[in-house]
Protein backbone atom coordinates (compact mmCIF):
# COMPACT_ATOMS: atom_id res chain seq x y z
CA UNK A 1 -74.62 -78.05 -107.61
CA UNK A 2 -72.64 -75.19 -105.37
CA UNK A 3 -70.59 -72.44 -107.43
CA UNK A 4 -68.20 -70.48 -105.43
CA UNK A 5 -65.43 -68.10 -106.68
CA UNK A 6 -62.00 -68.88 -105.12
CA UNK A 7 -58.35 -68.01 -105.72
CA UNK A 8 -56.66 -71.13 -104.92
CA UNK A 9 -52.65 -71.60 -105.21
CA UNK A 10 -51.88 -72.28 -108.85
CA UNK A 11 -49.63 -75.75 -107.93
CA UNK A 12 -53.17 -77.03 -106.78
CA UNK A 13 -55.41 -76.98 -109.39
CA UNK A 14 -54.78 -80.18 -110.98
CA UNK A 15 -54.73 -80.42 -114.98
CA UNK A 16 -57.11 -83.27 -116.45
CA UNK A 17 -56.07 -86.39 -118.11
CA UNK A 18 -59.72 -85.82 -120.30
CA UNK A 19 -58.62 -82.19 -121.44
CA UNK A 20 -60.38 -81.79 -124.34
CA UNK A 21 -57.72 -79.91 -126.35
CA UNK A 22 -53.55 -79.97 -126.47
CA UNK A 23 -51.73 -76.63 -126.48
CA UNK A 24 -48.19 -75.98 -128.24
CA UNK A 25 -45.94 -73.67 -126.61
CA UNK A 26 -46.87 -71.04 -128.97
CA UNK A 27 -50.22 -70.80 -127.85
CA UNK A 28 -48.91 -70.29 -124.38
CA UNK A 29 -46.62 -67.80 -125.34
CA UNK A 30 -49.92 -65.81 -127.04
CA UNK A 31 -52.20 -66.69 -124.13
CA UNK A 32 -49.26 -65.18 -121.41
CA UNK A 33 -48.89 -62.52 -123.89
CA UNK A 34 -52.87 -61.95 -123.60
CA UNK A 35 -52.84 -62.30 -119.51
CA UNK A 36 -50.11 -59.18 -119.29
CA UNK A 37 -52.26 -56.89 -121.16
CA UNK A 38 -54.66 -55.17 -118.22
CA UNK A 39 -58.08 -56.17 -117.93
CA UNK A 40 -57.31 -58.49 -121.03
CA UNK A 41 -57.96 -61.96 -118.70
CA UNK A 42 -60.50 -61.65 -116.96
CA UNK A 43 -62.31 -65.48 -117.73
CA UNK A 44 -61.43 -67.49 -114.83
CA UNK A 45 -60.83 -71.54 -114.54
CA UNK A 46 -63.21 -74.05 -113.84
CA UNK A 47 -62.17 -76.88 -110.98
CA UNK A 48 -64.19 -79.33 -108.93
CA UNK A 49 -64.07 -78.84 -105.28
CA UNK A 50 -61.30 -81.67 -105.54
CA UNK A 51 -59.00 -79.03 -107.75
CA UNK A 52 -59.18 -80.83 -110.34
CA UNK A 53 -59.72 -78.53 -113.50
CA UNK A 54 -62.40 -78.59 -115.60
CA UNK A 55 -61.83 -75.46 -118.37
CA UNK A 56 -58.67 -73.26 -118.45
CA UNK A 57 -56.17 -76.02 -119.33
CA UNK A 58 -54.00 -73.23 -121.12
CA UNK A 59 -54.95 -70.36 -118.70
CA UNK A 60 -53.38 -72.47 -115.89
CA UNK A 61 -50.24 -73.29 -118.10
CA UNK A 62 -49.34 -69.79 -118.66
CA UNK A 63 -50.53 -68.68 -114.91
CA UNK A 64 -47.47 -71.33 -114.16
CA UNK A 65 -45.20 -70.24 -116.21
CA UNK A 66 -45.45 -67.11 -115.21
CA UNK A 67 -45.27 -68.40 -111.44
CA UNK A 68 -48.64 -66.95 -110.16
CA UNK A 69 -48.92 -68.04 -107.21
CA UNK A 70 -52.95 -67.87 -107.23
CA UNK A 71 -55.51 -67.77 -110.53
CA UNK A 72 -59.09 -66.76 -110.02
CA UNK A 73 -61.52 -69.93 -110.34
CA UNK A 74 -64.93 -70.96 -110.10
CA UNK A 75 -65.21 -74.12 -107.98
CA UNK A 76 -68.36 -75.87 -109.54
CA UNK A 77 -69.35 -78.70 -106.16
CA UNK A 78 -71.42 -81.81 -106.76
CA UNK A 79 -70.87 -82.44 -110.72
CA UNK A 80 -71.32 -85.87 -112.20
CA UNK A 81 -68.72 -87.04 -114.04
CA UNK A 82 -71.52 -86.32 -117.18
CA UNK A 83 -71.84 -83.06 -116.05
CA UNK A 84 -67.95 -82.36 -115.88
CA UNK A 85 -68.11 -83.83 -119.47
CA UNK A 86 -70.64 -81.77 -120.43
CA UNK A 87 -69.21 -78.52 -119.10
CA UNK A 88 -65.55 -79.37 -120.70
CA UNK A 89 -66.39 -79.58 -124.42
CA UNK A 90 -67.49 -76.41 -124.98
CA UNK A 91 -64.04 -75.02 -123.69
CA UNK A 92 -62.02 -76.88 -125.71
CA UNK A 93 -63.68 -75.51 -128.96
CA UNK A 94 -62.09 -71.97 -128.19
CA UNK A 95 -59.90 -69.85 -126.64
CA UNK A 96 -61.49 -68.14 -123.53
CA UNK A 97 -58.97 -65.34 -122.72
C-alpha cells in the first residue's frame, strides 16, 4: 500500500457506484456552507490511484458545485477491493467535514 497526498482536478475523481451513504441537497448545501468557513475543511478525499473515490462522496459534490477546480486527496495505491470496502464504511457512518 502507497499513500500520497495529491490535488487532482475535481471532474476526475470519479464518484463510486458502492458509496456507502446518499446525500440530499440539503446536506450539500450544509457541507458547502461548512467548506466556506476558513480552516473549517480541512479532511481531504480518499481515491485509488485510478480516481476513483473511496470517502468524501459529499465533499466532492459540494467541491463541484462550487466549481473547484482541484480538492485535496489522499491517493491510497494497491488496495484490494476488501480493503477499499473496508476503508469506505467507516465514512459513510459520519460526516467528515
Amino acid at each position: 500500500m502507497n499513500v500520497s497526498w495529491n490535488w487532482p482536478s475535481t471532474p476526475s475523481l470519479k464518484p463510486s457506484k458502492q458509496n456507502a451513504r446518499t446525500h440530499s441537497k440539503k446536506q450539500i448545501r450544509q457541507i458547502i456552507g461548512r467548506m466556506l468557513r476558513p480552516g473549517k475543511c480541512t479532511h481531504p478525499r480518499l481515491a485509488d490511484e485510478h480516481g476513483n473515490a473511496i470517502a468524501g462522496h459529499a465533499r466532492l459534490m459540494a467541491a463541484v458545485d462550487l466549481d473547484l477546480k482541484t480538492v485535496p486527496v489522499f491517493v491510497i495505491a494497491g488496495l484490494t477491493a476488501l480493503d477499499i470496502d473496508l476503508v469506505r464504511h467507516p465514512y459513510g457512518r459520519g460526516t467528515m467535514c
